[in-house]
C-alpha atoms as a PDB file:
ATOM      1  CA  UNK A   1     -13.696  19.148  21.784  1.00  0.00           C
ATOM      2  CA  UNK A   2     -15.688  20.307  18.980  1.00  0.00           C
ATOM      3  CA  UNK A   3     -15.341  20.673  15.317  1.00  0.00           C
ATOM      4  CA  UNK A   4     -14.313  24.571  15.106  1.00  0.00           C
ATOM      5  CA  UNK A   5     -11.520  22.938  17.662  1.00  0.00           C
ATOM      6  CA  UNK A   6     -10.156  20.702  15.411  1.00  0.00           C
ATOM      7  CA  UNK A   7     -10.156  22.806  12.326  1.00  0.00           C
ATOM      8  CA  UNK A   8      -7.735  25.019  14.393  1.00  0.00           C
ATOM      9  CA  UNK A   9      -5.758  22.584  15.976  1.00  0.00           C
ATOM     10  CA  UNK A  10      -5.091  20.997  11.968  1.00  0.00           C
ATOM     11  CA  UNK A  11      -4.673  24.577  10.879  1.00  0.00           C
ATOM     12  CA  UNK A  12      -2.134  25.565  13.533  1.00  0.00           C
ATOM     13  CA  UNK A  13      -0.014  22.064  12.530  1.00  0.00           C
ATOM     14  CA  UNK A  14      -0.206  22.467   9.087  1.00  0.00           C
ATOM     15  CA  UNK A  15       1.218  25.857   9.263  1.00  0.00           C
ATOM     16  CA  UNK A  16       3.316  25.618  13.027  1.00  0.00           C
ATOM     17  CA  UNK A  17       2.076  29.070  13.521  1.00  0.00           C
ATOM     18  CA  UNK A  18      -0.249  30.573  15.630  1.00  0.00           C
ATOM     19  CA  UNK A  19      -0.495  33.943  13.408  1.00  0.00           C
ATOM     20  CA  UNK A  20      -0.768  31.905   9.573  1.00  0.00           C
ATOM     21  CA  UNK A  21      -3.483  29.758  11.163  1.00  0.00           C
ATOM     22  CA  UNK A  22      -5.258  32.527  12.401  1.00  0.00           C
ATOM     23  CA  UNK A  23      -5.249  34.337   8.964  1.00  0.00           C
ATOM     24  CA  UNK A  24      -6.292  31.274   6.945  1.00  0.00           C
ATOM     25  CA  UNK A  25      -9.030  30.901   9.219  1.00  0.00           C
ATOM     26  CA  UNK A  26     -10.262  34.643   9.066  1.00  0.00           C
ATOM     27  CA  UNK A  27      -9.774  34.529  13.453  1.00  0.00           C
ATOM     28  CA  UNK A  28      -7.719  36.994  15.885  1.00  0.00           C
ATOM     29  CA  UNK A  29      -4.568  35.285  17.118  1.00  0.00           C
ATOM     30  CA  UNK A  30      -5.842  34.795  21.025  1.00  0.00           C
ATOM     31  CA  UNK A  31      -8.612  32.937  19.868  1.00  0.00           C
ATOM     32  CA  UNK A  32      -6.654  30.528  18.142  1.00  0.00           C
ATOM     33  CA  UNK A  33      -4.301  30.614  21.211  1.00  0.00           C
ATOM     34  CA  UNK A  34      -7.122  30.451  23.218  1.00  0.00           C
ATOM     35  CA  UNK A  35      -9.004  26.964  21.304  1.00  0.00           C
ATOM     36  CA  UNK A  36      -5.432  25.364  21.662  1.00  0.00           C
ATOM     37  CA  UNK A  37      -4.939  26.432  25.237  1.00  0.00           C
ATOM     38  CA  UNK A  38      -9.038  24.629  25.877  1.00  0.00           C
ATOM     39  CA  UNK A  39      -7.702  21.000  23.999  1.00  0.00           C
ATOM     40  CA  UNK A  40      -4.399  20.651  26.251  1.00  0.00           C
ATOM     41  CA  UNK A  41      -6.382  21.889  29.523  1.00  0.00           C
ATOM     42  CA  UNK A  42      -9.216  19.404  28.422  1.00  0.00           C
ATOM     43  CA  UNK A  43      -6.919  16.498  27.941  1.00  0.00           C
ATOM     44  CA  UNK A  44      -4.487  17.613  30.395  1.00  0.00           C
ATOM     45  CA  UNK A  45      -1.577  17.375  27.556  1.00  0.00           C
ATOM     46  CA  UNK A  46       0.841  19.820  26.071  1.00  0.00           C
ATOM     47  CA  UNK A  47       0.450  19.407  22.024  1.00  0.00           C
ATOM     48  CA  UNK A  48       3.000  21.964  21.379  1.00  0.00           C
ATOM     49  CA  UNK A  49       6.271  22.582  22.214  1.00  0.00           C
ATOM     50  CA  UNK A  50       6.961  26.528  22.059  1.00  0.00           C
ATOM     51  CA  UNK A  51      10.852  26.851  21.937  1.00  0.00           C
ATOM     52  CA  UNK A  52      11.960  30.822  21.164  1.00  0.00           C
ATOM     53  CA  UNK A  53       9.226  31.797  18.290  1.00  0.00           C
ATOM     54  CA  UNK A  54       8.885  28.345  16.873  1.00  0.00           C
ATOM     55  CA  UNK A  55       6.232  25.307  17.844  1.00  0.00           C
ATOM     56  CA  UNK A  56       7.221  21.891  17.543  1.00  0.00           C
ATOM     57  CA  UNK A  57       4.286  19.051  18.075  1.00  0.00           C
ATOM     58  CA  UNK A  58       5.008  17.000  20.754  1.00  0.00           C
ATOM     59  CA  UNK A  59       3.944  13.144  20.742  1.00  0.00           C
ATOM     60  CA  UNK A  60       0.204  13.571  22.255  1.00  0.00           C
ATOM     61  CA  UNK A  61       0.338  16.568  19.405  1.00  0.00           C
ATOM     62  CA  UNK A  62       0.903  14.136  16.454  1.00  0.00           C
ATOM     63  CA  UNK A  63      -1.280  11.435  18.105  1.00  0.00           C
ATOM     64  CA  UNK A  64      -4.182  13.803  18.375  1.00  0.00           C
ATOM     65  CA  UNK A  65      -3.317  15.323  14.372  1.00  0.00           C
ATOM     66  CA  UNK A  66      -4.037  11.837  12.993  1.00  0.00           C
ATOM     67  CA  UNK A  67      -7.102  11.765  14.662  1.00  0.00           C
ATOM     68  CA  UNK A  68      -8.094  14.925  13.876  1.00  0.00           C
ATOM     69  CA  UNK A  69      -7.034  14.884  10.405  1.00  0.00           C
ATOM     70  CA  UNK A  70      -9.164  11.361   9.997  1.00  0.00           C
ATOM     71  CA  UNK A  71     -12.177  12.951  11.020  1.00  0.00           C
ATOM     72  CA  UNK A  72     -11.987  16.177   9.110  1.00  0.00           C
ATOM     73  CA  UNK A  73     -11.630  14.508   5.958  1.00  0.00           C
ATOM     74  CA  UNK A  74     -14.797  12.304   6.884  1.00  0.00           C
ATOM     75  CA  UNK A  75     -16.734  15.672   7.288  1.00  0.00           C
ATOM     76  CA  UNK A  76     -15.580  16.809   4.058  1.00  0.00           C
ATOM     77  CA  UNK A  77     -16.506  13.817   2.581  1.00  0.00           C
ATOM     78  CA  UNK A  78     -19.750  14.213   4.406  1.00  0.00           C
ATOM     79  CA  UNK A  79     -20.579  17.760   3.494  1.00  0.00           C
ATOM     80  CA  UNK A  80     -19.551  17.138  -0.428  1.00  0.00           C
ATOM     81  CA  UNK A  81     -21.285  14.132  -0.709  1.00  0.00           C
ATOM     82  CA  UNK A  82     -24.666  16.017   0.817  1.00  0.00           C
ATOM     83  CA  UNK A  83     -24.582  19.242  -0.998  1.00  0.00           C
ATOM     84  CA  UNK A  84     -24.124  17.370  -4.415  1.00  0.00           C
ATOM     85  CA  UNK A  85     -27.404  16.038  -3.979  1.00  0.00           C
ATOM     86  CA  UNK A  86     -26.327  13.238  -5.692  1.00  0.00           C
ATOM     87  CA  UNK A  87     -23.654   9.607  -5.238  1.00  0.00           C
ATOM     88  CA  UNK A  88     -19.956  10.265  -6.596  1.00  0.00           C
ATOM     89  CA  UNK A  89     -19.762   8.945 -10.130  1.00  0.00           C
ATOM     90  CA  UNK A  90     -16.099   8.679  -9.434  1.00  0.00           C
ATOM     91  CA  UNK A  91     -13.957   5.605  -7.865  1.00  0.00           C
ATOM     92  CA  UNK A  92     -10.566   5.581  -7.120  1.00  0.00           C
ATOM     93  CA  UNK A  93      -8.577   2.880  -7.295  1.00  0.00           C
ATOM     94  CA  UNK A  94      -5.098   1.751  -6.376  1.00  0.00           C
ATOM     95  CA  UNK A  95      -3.313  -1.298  -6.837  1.00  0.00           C
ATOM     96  CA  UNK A  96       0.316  -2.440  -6.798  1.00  0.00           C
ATOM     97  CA  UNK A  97       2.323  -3.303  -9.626  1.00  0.00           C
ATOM     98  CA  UNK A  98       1.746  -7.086  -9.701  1.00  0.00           C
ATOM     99  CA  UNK A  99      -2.065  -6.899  -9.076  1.00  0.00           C
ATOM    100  CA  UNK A 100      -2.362  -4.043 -11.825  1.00  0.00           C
ATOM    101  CA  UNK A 101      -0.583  -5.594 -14.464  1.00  0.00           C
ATOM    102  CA  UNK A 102      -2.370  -8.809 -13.940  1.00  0.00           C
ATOM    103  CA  UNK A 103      -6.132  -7.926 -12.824  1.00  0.00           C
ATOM    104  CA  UNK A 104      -7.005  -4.526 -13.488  1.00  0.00           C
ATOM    105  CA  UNK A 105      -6.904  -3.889 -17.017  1.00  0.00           C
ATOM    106  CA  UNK A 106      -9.688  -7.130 -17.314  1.00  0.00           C
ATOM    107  CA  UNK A 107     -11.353  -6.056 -14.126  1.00  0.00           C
ATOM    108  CA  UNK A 108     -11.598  -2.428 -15.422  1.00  0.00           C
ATOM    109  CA  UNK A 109     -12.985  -3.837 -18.743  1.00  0.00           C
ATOM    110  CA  UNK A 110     -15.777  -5.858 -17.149  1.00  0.00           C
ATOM    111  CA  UNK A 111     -16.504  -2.738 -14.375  1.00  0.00           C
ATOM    112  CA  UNK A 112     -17.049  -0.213 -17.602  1.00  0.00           C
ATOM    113  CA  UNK A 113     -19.015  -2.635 -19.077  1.00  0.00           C
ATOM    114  CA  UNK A 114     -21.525  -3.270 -16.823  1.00  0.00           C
ATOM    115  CA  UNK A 115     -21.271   0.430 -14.730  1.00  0.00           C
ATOM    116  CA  UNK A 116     -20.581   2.972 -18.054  1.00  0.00           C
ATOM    117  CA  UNK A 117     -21.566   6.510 -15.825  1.00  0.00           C
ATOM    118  CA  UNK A 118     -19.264   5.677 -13.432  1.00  0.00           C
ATOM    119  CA  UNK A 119     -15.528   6.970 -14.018  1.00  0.00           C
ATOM    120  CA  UNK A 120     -12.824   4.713 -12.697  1.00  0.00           C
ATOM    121  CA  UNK A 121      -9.437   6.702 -11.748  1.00  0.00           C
ATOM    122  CA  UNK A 122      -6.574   4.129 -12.034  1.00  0.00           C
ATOM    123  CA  UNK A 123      -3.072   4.592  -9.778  1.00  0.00           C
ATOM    124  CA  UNK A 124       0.044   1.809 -10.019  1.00  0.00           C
ATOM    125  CA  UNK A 125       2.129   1.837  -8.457  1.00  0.00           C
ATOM    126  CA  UNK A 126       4.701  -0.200  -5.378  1.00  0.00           C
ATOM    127  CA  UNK A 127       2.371  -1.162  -2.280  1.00  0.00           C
ATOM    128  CA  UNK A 128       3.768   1.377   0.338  1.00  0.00           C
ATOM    129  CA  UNK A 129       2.615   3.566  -2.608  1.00  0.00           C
ATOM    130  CA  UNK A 130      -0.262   3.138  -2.394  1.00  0.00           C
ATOM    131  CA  UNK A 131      -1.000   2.473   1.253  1.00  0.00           C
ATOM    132  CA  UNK A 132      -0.155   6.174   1.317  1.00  0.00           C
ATOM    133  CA  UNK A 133      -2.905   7.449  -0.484  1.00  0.00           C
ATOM    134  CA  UNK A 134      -5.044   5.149   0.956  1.00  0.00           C
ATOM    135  CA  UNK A 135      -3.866   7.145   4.164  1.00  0.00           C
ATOM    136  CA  UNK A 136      -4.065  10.757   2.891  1.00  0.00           C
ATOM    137  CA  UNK A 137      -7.445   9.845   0.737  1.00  0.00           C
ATOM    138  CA  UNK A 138      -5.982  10.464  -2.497  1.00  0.00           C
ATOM    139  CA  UNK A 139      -7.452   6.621  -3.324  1.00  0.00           C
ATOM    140  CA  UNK A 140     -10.646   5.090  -2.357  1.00  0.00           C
ATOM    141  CA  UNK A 141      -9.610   1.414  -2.401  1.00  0.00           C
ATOM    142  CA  UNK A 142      -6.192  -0.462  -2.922  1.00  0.00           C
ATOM    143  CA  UNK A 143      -5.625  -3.929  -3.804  1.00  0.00           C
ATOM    144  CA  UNK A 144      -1.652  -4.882  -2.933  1.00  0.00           C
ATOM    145  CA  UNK A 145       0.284  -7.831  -2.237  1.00  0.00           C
ATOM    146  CA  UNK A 146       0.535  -8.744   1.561  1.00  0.00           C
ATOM    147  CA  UNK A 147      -0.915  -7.195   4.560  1.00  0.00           C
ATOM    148  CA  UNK A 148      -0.610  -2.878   5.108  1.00  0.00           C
ATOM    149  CA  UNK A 149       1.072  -1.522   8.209  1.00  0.00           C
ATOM    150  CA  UNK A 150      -0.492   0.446  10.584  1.00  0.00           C
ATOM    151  CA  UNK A 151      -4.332   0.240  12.369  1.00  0.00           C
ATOM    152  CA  UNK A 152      -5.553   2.666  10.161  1.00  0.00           C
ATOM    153  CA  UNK A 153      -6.008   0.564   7.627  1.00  0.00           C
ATOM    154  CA  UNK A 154      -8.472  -2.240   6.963  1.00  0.00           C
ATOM    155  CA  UNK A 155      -7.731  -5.046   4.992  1.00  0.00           C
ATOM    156  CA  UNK A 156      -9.252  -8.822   3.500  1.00  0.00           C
ATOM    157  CA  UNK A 157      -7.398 -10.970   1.644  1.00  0.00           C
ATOM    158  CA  UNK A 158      -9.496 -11.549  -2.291  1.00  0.00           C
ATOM    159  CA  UNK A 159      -6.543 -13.831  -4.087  1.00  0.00           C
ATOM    160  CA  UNK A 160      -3.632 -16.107  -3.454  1.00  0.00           C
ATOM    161  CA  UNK A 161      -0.109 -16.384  -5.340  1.00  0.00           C
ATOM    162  CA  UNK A 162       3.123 -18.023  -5.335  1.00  0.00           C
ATOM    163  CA  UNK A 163       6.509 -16.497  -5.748  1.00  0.00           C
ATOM    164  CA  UNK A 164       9.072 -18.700  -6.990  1.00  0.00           C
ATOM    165  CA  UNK A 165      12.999 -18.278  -7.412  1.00  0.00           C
ATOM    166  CA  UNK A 166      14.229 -18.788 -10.748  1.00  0.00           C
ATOM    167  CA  UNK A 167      17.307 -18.792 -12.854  1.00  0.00           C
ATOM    168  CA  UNK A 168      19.096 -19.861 -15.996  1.00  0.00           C
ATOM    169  CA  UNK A 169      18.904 -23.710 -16.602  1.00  0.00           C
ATOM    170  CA  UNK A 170      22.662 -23.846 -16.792  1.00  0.00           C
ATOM    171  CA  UNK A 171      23.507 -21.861 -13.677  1.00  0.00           C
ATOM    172  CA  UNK A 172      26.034 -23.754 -11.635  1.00  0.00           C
ATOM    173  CA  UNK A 173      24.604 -23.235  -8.299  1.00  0.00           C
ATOM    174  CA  UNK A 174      22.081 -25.806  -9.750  1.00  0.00           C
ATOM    175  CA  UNK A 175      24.250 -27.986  -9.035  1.00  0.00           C
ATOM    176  CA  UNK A 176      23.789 -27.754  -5.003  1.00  0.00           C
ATOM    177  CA  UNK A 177      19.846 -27.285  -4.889  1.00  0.00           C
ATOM    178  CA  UNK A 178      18.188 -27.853  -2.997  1.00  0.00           C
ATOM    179  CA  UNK A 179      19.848 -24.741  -1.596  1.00  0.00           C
ATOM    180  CA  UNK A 180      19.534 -23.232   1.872  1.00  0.00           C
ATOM    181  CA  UNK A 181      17.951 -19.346   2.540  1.00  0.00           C
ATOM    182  CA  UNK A 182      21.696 -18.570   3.766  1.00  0.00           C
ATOM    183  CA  UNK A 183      22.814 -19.834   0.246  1.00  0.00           C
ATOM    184  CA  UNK A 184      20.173 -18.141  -1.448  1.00  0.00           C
ATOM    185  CA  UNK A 185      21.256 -14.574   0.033  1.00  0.00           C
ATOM    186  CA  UNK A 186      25.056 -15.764  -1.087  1.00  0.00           C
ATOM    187  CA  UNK A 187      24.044 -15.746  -4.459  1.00  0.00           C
ATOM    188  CA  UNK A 188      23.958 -12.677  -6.794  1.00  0.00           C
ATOM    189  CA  UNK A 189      20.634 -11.697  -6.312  1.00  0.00           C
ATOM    190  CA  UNK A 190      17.914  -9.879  -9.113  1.00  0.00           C
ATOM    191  CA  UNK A 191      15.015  -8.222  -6.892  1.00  0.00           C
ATOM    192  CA  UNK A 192      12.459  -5.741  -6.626  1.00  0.00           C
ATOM    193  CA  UNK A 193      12.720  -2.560  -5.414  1.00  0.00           C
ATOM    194  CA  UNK A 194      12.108  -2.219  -1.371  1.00  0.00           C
ATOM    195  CA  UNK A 195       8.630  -1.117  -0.772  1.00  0.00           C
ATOM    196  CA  UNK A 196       7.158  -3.992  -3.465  1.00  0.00           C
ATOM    197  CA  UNK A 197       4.805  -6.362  -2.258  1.00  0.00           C
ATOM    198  CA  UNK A 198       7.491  -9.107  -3.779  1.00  0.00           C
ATOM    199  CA  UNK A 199      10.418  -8.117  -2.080  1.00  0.00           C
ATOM    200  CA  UNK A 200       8.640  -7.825   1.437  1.00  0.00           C
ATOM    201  CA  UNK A 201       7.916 -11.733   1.119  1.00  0.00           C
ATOM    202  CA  UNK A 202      11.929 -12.409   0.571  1.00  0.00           C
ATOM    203  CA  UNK A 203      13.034  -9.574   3.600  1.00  0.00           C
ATOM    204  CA  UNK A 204      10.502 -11.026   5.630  1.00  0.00           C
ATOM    205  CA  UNK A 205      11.475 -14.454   5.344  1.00  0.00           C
ATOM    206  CA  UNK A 206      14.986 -13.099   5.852  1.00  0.00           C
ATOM    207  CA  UNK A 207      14.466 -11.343   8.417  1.00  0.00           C
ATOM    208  CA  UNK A 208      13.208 -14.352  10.456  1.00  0.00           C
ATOM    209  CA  UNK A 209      16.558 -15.943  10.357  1.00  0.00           C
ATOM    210  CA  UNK A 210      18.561 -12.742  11.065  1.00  0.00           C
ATOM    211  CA  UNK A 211      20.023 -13.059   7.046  1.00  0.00           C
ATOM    212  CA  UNK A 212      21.420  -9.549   5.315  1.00  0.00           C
ATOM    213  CA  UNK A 213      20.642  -9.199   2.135  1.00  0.00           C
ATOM    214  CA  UNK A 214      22.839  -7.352  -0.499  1.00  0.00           C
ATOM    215  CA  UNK A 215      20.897  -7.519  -4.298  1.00  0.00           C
ATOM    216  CA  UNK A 216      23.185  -7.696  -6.838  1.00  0.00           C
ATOM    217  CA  UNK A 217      20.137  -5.904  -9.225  1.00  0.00           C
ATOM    218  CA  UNK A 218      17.231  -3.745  -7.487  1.00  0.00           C
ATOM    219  CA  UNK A 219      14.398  -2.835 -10.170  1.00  0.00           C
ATOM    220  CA  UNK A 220      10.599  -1.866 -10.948  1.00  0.00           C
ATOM    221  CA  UNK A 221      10.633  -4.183 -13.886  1.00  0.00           C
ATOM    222  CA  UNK A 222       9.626  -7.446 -13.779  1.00  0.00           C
ATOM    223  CA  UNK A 223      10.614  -7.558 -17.573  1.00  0.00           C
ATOM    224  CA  UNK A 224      14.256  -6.316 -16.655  1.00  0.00           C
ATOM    225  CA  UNK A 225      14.305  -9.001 -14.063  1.00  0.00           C
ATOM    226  CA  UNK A 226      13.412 -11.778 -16.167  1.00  0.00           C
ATOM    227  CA  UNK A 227      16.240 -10.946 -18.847  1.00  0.00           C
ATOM    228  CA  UNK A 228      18.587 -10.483 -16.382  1.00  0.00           C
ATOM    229  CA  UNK A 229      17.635 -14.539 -15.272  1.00  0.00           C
ATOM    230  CA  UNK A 230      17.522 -15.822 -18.445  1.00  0.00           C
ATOM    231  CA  UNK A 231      20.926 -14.448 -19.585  1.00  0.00           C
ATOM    232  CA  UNK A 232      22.487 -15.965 -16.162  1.00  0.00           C
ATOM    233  CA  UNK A 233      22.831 -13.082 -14.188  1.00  0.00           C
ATOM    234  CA  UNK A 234      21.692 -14.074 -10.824  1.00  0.00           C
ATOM    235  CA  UNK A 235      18.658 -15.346  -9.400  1.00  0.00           C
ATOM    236  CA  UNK A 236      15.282 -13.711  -9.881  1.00  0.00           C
ATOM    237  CA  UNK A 237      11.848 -14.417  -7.047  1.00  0.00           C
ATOM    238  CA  UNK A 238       9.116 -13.289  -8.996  1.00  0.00           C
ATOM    239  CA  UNK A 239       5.756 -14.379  -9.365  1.00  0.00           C
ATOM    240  CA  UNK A 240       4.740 -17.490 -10.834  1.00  0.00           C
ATOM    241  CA  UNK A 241       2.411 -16.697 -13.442  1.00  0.00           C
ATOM    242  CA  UNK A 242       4.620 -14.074 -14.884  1.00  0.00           C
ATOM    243  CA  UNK A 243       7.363 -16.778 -15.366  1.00  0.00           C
ATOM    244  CA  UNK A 244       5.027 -19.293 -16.878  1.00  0.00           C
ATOM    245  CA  UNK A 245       6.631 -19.275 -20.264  1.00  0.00           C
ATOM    246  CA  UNK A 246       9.589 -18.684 -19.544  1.00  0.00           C
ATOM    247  CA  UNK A 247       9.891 -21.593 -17.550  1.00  0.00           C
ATOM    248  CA  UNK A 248       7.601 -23.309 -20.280  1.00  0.00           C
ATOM    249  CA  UNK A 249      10.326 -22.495 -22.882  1.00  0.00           C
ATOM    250  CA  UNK A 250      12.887 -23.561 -20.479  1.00  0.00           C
ATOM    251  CA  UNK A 251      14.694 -20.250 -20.376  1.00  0.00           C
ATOM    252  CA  UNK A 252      14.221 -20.530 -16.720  1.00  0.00           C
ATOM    253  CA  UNK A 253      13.958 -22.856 -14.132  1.00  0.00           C
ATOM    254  CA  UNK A 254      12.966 -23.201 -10.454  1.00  0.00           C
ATOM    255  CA  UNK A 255      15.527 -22.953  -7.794  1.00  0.00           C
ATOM    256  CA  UNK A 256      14.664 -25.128  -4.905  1.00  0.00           C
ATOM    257  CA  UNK A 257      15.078 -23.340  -1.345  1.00  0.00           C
ATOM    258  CA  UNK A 258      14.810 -25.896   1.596  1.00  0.00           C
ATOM    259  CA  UNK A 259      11.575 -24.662   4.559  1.00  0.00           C
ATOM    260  CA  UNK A 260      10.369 -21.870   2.699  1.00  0.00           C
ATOM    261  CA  UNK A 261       6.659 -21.560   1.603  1.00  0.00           C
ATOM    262  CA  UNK A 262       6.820 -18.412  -1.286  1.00  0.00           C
ATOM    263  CA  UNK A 263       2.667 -18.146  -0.901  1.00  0.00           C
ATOM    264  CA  UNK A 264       1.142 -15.216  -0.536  1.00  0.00           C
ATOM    265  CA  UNK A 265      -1.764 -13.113  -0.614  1.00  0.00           C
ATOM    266  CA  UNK A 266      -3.190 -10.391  -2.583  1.00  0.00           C
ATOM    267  CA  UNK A 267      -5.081  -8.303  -0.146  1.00  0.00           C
ATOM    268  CA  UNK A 268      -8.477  -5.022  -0.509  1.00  0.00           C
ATOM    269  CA  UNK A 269      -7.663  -2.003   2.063  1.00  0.00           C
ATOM    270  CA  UNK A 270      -9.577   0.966   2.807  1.00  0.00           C
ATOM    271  CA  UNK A 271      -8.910   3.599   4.983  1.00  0.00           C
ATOM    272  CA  UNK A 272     -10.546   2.427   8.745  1.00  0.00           C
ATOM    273  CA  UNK A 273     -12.673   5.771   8.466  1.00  0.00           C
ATOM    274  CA  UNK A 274     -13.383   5.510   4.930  1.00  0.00           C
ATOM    275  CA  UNK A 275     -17.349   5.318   3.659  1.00  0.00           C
ATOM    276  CA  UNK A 276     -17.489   3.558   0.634  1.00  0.00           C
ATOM    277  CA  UNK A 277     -20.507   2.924  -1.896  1.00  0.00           C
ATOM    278  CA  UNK A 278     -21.854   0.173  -3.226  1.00  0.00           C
ATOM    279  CA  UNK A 279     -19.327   1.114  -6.783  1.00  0.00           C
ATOM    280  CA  UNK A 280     -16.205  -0.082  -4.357  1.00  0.00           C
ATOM    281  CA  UNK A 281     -18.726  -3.343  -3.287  1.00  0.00           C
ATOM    282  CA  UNK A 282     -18.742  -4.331  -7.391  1.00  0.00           C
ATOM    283  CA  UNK A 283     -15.433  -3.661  -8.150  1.00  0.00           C
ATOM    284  CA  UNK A 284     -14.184  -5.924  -5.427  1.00  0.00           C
ATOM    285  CA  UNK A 285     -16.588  -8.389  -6.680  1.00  0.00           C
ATOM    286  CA  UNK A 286     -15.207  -8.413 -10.005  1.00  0.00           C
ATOM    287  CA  UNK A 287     -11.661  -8.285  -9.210  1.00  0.00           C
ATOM    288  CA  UNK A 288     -12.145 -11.085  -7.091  1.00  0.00           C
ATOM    289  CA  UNK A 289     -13.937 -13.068 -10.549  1.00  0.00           C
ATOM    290  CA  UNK A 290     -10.927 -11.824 -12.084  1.00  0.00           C
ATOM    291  CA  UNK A 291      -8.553 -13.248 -10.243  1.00  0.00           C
ATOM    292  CA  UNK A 292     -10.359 -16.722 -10.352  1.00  0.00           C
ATOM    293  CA  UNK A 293     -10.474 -16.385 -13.957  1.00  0.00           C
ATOM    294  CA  UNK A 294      -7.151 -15.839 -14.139  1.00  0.00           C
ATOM    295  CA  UNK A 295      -5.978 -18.771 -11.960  1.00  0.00           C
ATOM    296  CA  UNK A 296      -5.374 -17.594  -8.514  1.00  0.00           C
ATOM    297  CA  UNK A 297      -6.187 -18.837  -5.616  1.00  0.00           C
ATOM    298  CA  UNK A 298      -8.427 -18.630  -2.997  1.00  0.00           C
ATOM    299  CA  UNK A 299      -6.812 -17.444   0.335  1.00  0.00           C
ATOM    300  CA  UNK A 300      -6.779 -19.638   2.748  1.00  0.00           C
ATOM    301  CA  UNK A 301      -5.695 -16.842   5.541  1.00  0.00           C
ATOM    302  CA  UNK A 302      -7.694 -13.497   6.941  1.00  0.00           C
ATOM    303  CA  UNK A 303      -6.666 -10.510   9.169  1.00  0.00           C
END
C-alpha cells in the first residue's frame, strides 16, 4: 500500500463516493475504483459495502480508516514541519476542568516566563473532551483526571488527588455514617456531568458493585455544586482541595463511605503517533512543579 493509496482510500470515506473523491483529488473515477479495488485484493478484505448507489464501510473499512487517517496526519505534520524550515512556535494544550482550574493558569505563567516566543493555545474543557482532540489532533498534549480509553492514546500519570463526599454539617444522614456505597447512591446526589474525570471515579466504583445511580443535580460547576452542599441539598464528591475552606469554615463536612479509596490520578496523554518537541517536554516539567507546589501528590500508580 502506498501513500497515493491511502490519500484515496481517506478521500473516498470522507466523502462515501467514488465520483466526489475523484474530483477532490483531480483523478478519473476508475482510478480511484481501481486504487480501492488494489487495497481489498492486497489484504484480501472488502472495505466497502456497495448497496444500490451508496457505500457503507464495513468493519476492516473503519479499522483500516483509523490507521490511515493516523498516518496521514503524521505526514502532514511531517511535510509542514519541513517546509517551514523552522520548529512550531505553537503548543497546544488541553486539560480537563479540574486540572485547568487548578494548574494551568500558574503553569502557563511560569511556561511564558521562561519560553516568551513560544505561543501556548489553551482548551478546557470535560476529559472525554479532550481525549477527542487529542484523537483528531486538534491538541498536542492533554492533562485529565484518570486514565483515556482506547490504544491510541498514551498516557503517565504527573499528580495524585483525593475526592471526598461532602455535605451540610446538619444533614441527617450524618447520623448513620459511616454509610455504605448502596446508601450513598440512596441519597440525593449533587454530581458532575458524565464524561468528567470526577464522576468516572464515583460510576466506576459503582459500577463494581452493580449500583444504579440516579443524581438528583448533574452540573459543570464545581461552584454550583458546592452551594447546592452547603445549603443541604444532597451530597456533593468533589475534590479535596476545592473544598478546603469550606470544610475549614465548617460549611461542609466529610461523609464517611465504608471500603472506598476516592484517590486518584491526574494523568499527560498524547496521541500514540504524535511527535512532540522538546516545548511539550517543559511544559510537562512545569506542570508537574506545579502540582507539587500546589500540594498534590506524587502517584504512586503507572500505565
Amino acid at each position: 500500500m502506498t501513500f497515493r493509496h491511502m490519500r484515496i482510500f481517506e478521500a473516498v470515506c470522507r466523502h462515501m463516493s467514488i465520483t466526489r473523491a475523484a474530483e477532490e483529488l483531480y483523478l478519473s473515477q476508475p482510478s480511484v475504483s481501481l486504487a480501492i479495488a488494489d487495497l481489498e485484493k492486497n489484504y484480501n478484505i472488502r472495505l466497502f459495502d456497495r448497496i444500490g448507489k451508496r457505500l457503507f464501510l464495513t468493519p476492516a473499512g473503519e479499522d483500516l480508516l483509523g490507521y490511515v487517517r493516523s498516518i496521514t496526519e503524521l505526514v502532514e505534520d511531517m511535510e509542514q514541519h519541513l517546509r517551514s524550515g523552522v520548529r512550531s512556535r505553537v503548543l497546544k494544550i488541553g486539560a480537563s476542568l479540574t486540572v485547568g482550574g487548578c494548574l494551568v493558569p500558574d503553569c502557563a505563567e511560569k511556561f511564558a516566563a521562561l519560553y516568551p516566543d513560544i505561543r501556548v493555545e489553551i482548551t478546557i474543557d470535560r476529559t472525554d473532551v479532550i481525549e477527542q482532540k487529542i484523537l483528531s489532533n486538534s491538541l498536542d498534549l492533554g492533562f485529565v483526571e484518570g486514565p483515556p480509553k482506547g490504544n491510541q492514546l498514551l498516557a503517565s500519570p504527573f499528580a495524585e488527588d483525593e475526592l471526598a463526599p461532602v455535605c451540610a454539617p446538619k444533614a441527617p444522614f450524618l447520623q448513620k455514617a459511616p454509610i455504605t456505597c448502596q446508601e450513598l447512591a440512596s441519597l440525593p446526589l449533587l454530581l458532575r456531568e458524565k464524561g468528567s474525570g470526577t464522576r468516572a471515579v464515583l460510576d466506576s466504583i459503582m459500577e463494581l458493585q452493580e449500583i444504579t445511580l440516579t443524581p438528583l443535580w448533574e452540573s459543570l460547576s464545581y461552584l454550583a455544586l458546592i452551594r447546592g452542599a452547603e445549603a443541604g441539598l444532597g451530597v456533593s464528591l468533589l475534590p479535596l482541595h476545592i473544598v478546603e475552606e469550606p470544610l475549614r469554615q465548617g460549611r461542609l463536612v466529610i461523609l464517611p463511605v465504608r471500603d472506598v479509596q476516592w484517590k486518584r490520578n491526574f494523568f499527560r496523554i498524547q496521541h500514540r503517533s504524535k511527535i512532540l518537541d522538546t516545548a511539550a517536554g517543559e511544559w510537562t516539567s512545569i506542570m508537574t512543579q506545579c502540582a507539587a507546589a500546589t500540594g498534590f501528590q506524587t502517584p504512586h500508580a503507572s500505565i
